[in-house]
N, C-alpha and C. Protein backbone atom coordinates (compact mmCIF):
# COMPACT_ATOMS: atom_id res chain seq x y z
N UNK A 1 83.41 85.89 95.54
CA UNK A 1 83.40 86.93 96.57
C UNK A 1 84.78 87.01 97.22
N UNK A 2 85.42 87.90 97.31
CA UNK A 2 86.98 88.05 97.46
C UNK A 2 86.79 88.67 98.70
N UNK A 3 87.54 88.78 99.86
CA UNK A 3 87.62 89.45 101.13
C UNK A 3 88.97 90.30 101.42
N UNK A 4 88.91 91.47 101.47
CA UNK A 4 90.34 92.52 101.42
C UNK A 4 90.36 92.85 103.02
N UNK A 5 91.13 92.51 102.99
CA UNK A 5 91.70 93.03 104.44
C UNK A 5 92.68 94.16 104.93
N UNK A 6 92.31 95.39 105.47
CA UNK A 6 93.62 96.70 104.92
C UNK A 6 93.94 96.80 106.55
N UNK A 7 95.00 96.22 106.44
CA UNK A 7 96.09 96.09 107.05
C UNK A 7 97.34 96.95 107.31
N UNK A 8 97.70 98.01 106.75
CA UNK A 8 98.48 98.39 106.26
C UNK A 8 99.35 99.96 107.19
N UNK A 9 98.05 100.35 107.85
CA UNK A 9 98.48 101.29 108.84
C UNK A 9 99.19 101.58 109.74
N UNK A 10 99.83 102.75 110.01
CA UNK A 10 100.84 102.98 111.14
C UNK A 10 100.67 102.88 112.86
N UNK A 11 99.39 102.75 112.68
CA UNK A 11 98.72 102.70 113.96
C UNK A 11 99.63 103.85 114.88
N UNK A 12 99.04 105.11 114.69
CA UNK A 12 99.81 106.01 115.01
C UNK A 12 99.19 106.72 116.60
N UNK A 13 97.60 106.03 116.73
CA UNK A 13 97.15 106.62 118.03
C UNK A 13 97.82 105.62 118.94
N UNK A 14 98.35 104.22 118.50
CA UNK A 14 98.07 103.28 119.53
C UNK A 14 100.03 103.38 120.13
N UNK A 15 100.33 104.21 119.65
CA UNK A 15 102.05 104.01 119.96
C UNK A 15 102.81 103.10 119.58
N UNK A 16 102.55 101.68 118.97
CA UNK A 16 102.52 100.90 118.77
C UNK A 16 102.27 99.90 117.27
N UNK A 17 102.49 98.68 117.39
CA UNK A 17 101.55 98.00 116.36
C UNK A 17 100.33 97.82 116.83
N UNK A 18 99.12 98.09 116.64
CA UNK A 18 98.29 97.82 117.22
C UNK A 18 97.76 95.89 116.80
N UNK A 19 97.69 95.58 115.07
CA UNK A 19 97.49 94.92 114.38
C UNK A 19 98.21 93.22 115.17
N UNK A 20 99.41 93.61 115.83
CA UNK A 20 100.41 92.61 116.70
C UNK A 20 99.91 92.50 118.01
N UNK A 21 99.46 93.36 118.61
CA UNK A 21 98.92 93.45 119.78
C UNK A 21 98.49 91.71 120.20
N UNK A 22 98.59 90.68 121.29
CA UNK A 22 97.96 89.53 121.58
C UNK A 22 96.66 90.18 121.84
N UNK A 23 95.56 88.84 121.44
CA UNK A 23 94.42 89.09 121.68
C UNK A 23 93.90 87.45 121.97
N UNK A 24 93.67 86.95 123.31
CA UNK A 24 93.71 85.16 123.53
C UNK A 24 94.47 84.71 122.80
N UNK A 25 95.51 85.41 122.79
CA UNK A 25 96.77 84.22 122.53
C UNK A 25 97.30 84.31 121.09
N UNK A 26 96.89 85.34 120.16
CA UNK A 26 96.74 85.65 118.96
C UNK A 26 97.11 86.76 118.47
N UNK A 27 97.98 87.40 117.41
CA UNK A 27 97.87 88.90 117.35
C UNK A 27 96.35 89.41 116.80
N UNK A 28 95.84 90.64 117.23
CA UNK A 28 94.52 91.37 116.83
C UNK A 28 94.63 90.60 115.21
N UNK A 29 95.14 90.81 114.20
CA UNK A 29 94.90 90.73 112.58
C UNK A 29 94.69 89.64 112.44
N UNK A 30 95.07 88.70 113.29
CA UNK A 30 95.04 87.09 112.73
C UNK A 30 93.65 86.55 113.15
N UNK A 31 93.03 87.65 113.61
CA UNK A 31 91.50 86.66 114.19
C UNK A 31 90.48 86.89 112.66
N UNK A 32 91.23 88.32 112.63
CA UNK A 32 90.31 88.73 111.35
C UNK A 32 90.58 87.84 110.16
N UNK A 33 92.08 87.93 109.92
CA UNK A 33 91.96 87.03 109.03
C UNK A 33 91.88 85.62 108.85
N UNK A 34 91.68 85.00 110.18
CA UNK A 34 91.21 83.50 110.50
C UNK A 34 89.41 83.57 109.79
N UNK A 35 88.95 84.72 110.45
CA UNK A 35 87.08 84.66 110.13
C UNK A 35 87.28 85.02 108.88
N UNK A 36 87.79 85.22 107.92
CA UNK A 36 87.79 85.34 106.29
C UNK A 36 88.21 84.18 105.89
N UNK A 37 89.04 83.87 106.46
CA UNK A 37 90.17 82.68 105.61
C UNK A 37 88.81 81.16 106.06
N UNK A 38 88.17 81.24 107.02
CA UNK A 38 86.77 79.97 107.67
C UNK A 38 85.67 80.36 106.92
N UNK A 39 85.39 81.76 106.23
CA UNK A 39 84.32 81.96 105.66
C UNK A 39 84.14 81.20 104.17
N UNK A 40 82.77 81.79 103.91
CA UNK A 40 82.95 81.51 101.99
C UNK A 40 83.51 82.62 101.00
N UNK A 41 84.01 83.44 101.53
CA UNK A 41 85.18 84.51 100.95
C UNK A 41 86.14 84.32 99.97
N UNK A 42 86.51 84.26 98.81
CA UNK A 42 87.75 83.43 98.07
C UNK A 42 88.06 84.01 97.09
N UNK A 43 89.28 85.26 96.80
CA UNK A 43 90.21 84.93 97.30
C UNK A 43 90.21 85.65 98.82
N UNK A 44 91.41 85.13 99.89
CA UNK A 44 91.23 86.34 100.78
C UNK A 44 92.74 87.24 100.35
N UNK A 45 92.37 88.60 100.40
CA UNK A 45 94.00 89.18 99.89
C UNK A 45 94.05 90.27 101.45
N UNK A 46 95.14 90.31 101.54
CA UNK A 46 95.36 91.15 102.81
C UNK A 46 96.49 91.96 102.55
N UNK A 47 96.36 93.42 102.51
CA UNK A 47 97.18 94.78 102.06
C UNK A 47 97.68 95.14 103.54
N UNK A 48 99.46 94.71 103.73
CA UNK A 48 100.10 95.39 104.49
C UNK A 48 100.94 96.21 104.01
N UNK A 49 101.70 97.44 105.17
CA UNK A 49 102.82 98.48 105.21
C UNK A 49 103.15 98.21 105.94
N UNK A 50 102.71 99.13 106.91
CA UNK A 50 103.66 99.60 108.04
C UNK A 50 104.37 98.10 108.89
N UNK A 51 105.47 98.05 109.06
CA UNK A 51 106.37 97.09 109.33
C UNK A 51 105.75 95.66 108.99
N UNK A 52 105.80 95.91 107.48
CA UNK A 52 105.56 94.39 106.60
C UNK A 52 105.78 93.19 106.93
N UNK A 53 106.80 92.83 107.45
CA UNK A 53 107.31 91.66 107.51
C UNK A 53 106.86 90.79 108.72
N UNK A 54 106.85 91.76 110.05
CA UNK A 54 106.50 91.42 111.02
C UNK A 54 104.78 91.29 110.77
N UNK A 55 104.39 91.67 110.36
CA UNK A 55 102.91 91.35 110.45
C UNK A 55 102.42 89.70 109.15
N UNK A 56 103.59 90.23 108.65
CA UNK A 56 103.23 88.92 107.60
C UNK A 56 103.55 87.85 107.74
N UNK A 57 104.81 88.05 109.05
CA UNK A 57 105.28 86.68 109.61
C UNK A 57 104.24 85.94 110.89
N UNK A 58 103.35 87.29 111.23
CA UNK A 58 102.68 86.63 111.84
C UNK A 58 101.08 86.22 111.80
N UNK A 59 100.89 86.60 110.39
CA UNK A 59 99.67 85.94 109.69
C UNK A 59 99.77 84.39 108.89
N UNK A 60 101.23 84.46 108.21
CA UNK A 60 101.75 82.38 108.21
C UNK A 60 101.18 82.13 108.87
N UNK A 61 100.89 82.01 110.42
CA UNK A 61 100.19 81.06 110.77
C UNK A 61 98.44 80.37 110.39
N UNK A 62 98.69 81.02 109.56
CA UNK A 62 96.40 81.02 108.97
C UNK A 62 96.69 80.34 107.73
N UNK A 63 95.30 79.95 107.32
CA UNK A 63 95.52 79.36 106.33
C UNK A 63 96.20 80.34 105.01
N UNK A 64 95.48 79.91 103.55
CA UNK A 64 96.15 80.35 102.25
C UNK A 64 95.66 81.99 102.24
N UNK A 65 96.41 82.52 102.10
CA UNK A 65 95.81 83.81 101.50
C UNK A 65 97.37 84.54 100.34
N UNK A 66 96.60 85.94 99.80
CA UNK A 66 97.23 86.43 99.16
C UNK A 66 97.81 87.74 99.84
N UNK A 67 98.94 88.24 100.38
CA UNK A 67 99.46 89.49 100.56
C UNK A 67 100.48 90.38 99.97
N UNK A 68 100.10 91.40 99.90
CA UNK A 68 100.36 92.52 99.04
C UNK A 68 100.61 93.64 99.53
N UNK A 69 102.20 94.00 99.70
CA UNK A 69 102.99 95.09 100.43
C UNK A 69 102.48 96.78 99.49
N UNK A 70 102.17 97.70 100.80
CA UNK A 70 101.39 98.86 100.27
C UNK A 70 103.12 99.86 100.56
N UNK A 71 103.68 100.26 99.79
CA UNK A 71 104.48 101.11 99.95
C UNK A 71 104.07 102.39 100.20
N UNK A 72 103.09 102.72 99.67
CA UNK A 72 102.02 104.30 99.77
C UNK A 72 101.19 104.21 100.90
N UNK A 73 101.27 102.75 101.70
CA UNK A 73 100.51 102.75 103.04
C UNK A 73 99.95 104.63 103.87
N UNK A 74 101.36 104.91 103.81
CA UNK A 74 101.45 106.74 104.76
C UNK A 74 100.49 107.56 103.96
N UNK A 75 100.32 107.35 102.76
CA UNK A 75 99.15 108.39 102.07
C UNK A 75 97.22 107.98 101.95
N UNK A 76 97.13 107.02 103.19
CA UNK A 76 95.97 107.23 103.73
C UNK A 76 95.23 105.50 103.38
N UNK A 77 94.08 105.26 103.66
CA UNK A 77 93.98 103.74 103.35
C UNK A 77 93.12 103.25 102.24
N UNK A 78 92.89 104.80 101.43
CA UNK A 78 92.46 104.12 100.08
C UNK A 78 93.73 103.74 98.92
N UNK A 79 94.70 103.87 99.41
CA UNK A 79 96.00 103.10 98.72
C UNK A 79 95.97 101.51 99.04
N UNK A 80 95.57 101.50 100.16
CA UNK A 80 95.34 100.03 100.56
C UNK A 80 94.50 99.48 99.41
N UNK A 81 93.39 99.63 99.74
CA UNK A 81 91.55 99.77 99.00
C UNK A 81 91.98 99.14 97.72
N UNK A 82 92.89 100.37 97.15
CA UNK A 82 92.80 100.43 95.38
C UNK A 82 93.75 99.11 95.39
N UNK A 83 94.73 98.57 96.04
CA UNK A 83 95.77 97.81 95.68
C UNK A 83 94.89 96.25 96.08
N UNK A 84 94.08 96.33 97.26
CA UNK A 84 93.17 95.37 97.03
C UNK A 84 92.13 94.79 96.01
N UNK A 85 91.19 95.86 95.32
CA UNK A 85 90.40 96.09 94.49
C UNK A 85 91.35 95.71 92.94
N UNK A 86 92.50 96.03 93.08
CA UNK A 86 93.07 95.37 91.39
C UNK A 86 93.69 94.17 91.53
N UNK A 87 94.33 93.51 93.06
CA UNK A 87 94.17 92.46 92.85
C UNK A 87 92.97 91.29 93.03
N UNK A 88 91.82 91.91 92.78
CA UNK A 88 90.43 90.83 92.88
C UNK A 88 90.82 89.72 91.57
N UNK A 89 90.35 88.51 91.50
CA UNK A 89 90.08 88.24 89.98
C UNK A 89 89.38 88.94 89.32
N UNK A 90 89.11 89.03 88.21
CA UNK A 90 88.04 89.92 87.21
C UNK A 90 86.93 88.86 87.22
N UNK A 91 86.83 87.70 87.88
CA UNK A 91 85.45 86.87 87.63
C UNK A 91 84.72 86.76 89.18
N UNK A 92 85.18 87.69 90.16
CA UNK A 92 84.66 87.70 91.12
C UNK A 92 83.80 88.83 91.60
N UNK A 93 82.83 88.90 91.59
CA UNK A 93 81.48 89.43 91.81
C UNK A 93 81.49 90.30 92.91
N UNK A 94 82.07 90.84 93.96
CA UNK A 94 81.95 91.53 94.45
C UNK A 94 83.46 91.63 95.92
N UNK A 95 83.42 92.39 96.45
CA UNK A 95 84.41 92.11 97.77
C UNK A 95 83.84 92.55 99.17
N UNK A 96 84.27 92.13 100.00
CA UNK A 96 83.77 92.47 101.42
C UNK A 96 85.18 93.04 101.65
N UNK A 97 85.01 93.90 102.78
CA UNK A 97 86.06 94.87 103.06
C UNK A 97 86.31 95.43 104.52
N UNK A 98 86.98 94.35 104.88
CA UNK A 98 87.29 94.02 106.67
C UNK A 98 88.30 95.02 106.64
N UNK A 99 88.29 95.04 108.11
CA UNK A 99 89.59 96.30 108.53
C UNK A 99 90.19 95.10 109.85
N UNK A 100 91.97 95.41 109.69
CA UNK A 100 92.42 94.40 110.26
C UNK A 100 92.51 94.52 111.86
N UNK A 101 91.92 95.37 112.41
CA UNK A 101 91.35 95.80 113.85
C UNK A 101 90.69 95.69 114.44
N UNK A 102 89.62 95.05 113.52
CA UNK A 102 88.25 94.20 113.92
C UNK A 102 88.44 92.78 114.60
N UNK A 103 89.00 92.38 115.51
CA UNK A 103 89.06 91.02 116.13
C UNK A 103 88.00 90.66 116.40
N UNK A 104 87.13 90.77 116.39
CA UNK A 104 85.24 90.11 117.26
C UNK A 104 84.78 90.23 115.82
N UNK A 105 84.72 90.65 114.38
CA UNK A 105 84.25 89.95 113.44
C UNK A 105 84.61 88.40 113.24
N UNK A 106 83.62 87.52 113.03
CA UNK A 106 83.26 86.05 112.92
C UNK A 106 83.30 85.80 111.38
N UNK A 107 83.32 84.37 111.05
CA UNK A 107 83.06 84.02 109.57
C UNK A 107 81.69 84.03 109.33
N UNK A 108 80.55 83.79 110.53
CA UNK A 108 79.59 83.75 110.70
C UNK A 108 78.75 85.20 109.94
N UNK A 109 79.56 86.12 110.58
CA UNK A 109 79.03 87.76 110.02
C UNK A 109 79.36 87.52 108.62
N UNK A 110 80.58 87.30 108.37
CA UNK A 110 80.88 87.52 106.50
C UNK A 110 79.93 86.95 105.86
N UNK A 111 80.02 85.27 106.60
CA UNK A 111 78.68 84.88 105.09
C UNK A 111 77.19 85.28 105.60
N UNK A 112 77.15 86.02 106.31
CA UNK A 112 75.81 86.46 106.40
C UNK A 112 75.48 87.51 105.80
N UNK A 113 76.77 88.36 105.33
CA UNK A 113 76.35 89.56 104.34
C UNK A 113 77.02 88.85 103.29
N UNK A 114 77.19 87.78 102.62
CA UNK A 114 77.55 86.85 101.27
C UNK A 114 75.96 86.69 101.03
N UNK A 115 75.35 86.34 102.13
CA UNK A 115 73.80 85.63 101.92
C UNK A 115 73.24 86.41 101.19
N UNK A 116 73.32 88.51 101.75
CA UNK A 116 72.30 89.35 102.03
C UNK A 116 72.76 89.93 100.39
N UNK A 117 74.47 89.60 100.13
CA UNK A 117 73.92 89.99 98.38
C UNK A 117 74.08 89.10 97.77
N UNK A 118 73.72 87.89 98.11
CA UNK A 118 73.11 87.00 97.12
C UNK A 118 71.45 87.18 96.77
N UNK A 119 70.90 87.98 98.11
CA UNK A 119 69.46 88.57 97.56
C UNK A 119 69.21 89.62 97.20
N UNK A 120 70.45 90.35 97.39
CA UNK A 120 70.36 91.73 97.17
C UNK A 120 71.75 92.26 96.13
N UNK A 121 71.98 91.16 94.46
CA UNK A 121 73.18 91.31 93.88
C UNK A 121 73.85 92.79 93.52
N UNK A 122 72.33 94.15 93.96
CA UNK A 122 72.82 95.11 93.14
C UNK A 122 73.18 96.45 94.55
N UNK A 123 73.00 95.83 95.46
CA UNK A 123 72.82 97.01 97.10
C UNK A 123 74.52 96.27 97.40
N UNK A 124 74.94 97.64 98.16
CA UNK A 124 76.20 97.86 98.76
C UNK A 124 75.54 97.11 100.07
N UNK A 125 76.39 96.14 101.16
CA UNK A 125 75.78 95.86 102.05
C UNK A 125 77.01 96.39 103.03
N UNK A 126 76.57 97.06 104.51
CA UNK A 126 77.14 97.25 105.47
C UNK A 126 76.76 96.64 106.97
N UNK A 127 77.47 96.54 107.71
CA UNK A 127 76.88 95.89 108.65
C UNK A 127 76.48 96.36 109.73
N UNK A 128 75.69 96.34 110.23
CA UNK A 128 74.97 97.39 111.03
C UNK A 128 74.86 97.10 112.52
N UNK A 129 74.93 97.72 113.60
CA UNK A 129 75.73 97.00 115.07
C UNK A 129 74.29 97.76 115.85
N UNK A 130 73.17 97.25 116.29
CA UNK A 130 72.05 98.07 116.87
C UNK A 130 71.66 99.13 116.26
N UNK A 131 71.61 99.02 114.86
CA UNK A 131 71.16 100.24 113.47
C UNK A 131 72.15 101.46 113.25
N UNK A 132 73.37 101.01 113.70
CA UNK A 132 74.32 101.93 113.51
C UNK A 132 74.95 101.33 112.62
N UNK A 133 75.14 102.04 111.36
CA UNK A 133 76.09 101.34 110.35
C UNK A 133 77.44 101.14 110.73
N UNK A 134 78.28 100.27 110.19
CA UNK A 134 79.86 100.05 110.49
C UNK A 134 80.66 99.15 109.24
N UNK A 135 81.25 98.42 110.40
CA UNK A 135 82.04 97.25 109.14
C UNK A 135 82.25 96.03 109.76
N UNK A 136 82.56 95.19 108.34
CA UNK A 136 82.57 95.26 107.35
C UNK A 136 81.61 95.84 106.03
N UNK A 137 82.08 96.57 104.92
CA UNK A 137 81.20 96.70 104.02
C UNK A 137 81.67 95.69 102.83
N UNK A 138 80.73 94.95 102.05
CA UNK A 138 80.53 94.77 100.88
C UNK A 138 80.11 95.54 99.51
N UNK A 139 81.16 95.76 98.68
CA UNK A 139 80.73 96.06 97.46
C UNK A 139 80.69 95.42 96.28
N UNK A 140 79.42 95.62 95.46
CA UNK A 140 79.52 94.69 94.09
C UNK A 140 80.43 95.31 92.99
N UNK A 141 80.76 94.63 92.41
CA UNK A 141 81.91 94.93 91.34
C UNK A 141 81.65 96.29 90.73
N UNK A 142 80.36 96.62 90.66
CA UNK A 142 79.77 97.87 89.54
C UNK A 142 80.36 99.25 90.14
N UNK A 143 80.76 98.89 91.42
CA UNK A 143 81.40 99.85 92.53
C UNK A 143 82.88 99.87 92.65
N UNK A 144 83.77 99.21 91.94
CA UNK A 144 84.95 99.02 92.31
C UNK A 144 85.46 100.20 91.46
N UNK A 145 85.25 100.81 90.71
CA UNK A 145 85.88 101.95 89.30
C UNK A 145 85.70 103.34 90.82
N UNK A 146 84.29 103.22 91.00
CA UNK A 146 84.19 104.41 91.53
C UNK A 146 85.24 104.18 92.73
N UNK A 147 85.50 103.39 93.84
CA UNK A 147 86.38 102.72 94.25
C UNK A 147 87.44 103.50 94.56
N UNK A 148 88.39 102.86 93.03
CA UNK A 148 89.28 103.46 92.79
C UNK A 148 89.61 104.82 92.99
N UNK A 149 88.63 105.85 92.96
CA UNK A 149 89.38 106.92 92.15
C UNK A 149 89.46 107.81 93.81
N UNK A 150 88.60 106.98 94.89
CA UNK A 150 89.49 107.53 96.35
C UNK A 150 90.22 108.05 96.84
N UNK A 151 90.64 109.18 97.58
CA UNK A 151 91.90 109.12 97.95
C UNK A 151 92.17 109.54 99.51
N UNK A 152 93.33 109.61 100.08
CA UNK A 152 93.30 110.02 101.01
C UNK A 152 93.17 108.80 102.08
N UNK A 153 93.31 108.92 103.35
CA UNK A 153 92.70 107.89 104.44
C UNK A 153 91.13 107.66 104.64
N UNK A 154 90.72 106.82 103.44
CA UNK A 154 89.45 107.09 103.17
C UNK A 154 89.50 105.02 102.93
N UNK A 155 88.05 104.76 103.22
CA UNK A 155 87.55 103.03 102.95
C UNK A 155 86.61 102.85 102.16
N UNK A 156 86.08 103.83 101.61
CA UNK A 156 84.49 103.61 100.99
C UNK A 156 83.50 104.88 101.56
N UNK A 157 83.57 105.15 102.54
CA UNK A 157 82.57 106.15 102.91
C UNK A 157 81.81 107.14 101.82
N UNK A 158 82.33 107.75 101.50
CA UNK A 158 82.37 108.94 100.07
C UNK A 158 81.42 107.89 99.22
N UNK A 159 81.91 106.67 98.76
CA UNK A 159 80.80 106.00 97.78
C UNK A 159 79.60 105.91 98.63
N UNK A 160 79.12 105.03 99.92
CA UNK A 160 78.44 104.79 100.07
C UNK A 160 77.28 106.24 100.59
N UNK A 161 78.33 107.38 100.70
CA UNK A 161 77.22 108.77 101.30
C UNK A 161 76.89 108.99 99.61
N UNK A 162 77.28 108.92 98.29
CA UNK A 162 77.06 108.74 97.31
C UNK A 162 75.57 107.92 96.86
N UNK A 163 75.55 106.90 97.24
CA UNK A 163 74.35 105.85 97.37
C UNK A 163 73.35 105.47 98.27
N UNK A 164 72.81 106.53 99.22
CA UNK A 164 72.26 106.12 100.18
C UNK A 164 70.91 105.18 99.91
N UNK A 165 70.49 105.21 98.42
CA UNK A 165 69.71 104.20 98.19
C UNK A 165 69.74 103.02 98.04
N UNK A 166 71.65 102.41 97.72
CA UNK A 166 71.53 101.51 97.59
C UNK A 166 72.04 101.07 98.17
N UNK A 167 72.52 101.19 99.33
CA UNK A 167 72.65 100.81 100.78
C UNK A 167 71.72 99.81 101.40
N UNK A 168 71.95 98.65 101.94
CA UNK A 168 71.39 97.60 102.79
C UNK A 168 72.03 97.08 103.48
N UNK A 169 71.95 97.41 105.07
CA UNK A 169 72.37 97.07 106.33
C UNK A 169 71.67 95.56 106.20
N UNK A 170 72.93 94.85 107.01
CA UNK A 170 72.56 93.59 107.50
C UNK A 170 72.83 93.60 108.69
N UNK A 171 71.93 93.43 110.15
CA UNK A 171 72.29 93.80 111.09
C UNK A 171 72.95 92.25 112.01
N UNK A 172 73.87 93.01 112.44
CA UNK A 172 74.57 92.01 113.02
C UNK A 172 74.14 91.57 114.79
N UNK A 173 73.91 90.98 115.07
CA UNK A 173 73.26 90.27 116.54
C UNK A 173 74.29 91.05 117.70
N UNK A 174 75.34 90.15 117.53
CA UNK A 174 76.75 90.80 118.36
C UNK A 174 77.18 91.93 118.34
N UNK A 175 76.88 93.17 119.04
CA UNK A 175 77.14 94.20 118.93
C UNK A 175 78.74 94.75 119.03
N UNK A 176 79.69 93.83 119.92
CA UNK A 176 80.39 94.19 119.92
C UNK A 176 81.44 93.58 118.62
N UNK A 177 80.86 93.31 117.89
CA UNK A 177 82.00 92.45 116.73
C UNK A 177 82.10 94.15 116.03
N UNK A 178 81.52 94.86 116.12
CA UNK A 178 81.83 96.13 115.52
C UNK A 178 83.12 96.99 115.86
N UNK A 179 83.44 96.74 117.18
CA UNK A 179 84.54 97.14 118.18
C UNK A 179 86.14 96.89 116.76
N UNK A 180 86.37 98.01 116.85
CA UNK A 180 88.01 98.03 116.46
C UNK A 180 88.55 98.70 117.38
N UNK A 181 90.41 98.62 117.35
CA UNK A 181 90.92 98.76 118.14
C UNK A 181 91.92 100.07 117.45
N UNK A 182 91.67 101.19 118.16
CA UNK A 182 92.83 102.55 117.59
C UNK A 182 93.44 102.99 118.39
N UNK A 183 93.16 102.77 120.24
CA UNK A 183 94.23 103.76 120.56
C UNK A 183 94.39 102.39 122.45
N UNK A 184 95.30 103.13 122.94
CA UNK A 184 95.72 102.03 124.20
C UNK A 184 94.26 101.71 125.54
N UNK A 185 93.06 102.98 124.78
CA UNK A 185 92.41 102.58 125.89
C UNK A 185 91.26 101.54 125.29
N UNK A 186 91.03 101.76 123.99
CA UNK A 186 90.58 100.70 123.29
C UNK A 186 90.99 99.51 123.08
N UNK A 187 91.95 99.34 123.26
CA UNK A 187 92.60 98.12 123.64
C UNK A 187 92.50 97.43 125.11
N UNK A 188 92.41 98.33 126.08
CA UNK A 188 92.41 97.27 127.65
C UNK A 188 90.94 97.18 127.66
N UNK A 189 89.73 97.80 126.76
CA UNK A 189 88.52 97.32 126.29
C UNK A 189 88.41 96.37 125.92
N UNK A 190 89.13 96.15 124.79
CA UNK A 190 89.16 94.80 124.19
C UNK A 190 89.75 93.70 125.61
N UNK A 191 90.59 93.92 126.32
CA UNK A 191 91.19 92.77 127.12
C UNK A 191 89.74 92.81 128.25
N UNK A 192 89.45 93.70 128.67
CA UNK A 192 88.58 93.01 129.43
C UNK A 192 87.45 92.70 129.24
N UNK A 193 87.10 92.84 128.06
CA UNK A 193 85.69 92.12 127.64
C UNK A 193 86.30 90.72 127.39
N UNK A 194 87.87 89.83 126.91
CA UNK A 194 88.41 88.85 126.91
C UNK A 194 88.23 87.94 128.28
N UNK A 195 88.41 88.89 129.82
CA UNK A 195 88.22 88.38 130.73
C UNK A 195 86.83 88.10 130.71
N UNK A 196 86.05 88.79 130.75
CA UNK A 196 84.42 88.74 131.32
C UNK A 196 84.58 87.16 129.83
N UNK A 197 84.38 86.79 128.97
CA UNK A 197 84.71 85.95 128.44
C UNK A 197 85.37 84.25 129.07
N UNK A 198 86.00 85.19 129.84
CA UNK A 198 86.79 83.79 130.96
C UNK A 198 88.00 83.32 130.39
N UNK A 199 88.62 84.44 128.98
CA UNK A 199 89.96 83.67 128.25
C UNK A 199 90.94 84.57 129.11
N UNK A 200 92.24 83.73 129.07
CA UNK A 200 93.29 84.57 129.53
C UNK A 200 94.74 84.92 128.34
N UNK A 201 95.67 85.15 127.83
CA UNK A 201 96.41 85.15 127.00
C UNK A 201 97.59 83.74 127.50
C-alpha cells in the first residue's frame, strides 16, 4: 500500500506557501507526512513544485520517503497524481492519496482505510467526515490506468463520480481531520482550533 502525497501547488488563494505555514511548531506538510511515514503505508512518495526545495528541505526532517519534483505542477494536480501513480512499485496493491494540507489527518485514519480494503480489496475507499465524503481517498491498482488519463487540477473525483458503486466510505470519528487549509482565513481556523487544543507554536 503506497501513500502519495500531492504537494506540489502554488497555493495561490493563500498568498503564500501555505504547505510551510507553522502548525505546533511544524510546517502544515510535515504533519501529513509524519501520519504516512507512522502508518502501514510503504512506499510513502511525496510530489512537489511550487518552490521545491524549500518544502523538501523542510520535510528532511521525517522519516524515509521518496520525492519527486512536478515541473508541470501549474497545469493542475493530476500531473501530481500521474507522477505519483508511476512511481508506485508494480507489486503494490493499491495507494491512498493524501493532500499535503490536511494537517489533522492521523496514521490512525490511514490504517483504518488500509483495514477497510483489506475487506473490501475491490471498492475505492474515501473517507467520510459526518457522511460527507472527503480525503484521503484510496484506490486499488485496477484504478490507476483510469487514473492516469486525468487532467487538469483534478485528484480522482471524475473516477470516483464514475463508480458510485464502488465506492465505500470509511467514516472517520474526528471530524475535523477533514479540514485542509486554502486560503488565510482557513488558516487562523486551523490556529485556533491549535489553541482550544492548549498547543502554542
Amino acid at each position: 500500500m503506497a501513500a502519495i502525497i500531492l504537494a506540489a501547488g502554488s497555493s495561490s488563494r493563500m498568498g503564500s506557501h501555505k504547505l510551510l505555514l507553522p502548525y505546533k511548531g511544524r510546517p502544515i506538510v510535515n504533519w501529513v507526512l509524519g501520519a504516512a511515514c507512522a502508518s502501514q503505508a510503504d512506499p510513502v512518495i511525496v510530489i512537489i513544485g511550487h518552490e521545491a526545495q524549500r518544502v523538501d528541505g523542510a520535510l528532511r526532517a521525517e522519516s524515509w520517503f521518496l520525492a519527486i519534483h512536478n515541473p508541470w505542477y501549474l497545469d493542475g494536480m493530476s500531473t501530481s497524481l500521474r507522477l505519483g501513480l508511476a512511481a508506485t512499485p508494480n507489486d503494490v496493491d493499491a495507494a491512498i492519496i493524501l493532500l499535503g494540507d490536511q494537517p489533522l489527518v492521523t496514521p490512525e485514519i490511514i490504517n483504518a482505510m488500509i483495514a477497510e480494503f483489506a475487506r473490501a480489496p475491490d471498492a475505492i475507499i474515501a473517507a467520510s467526515y459526518q457522511g460527507r465524503r472527503g480525503n484521503p481517498v484510496l484506490f486499488p491498482r485496477r484504478y490507476f490506468a483510469e487514473l492516469e488519463t486525468i487532467t487538469g487540477d483534478e485528484g480522482g473525483r471524475s473516477v470516483l463520480a464514475r463508480h458510485p458503486d464502488r465506492v465505500r466510505l470509511a467514516e472517520i470519528d474526528d471530524a475535523l481531520a477533514g479540514f485542509d487549509v486554502d486560503t488565510p482565513e482557513e488558516y487562523q481556523t486551523l490556529l485556533s482550533q491549535q489553541e482550544l487544543d492548549g498547543h502554542s507554536d
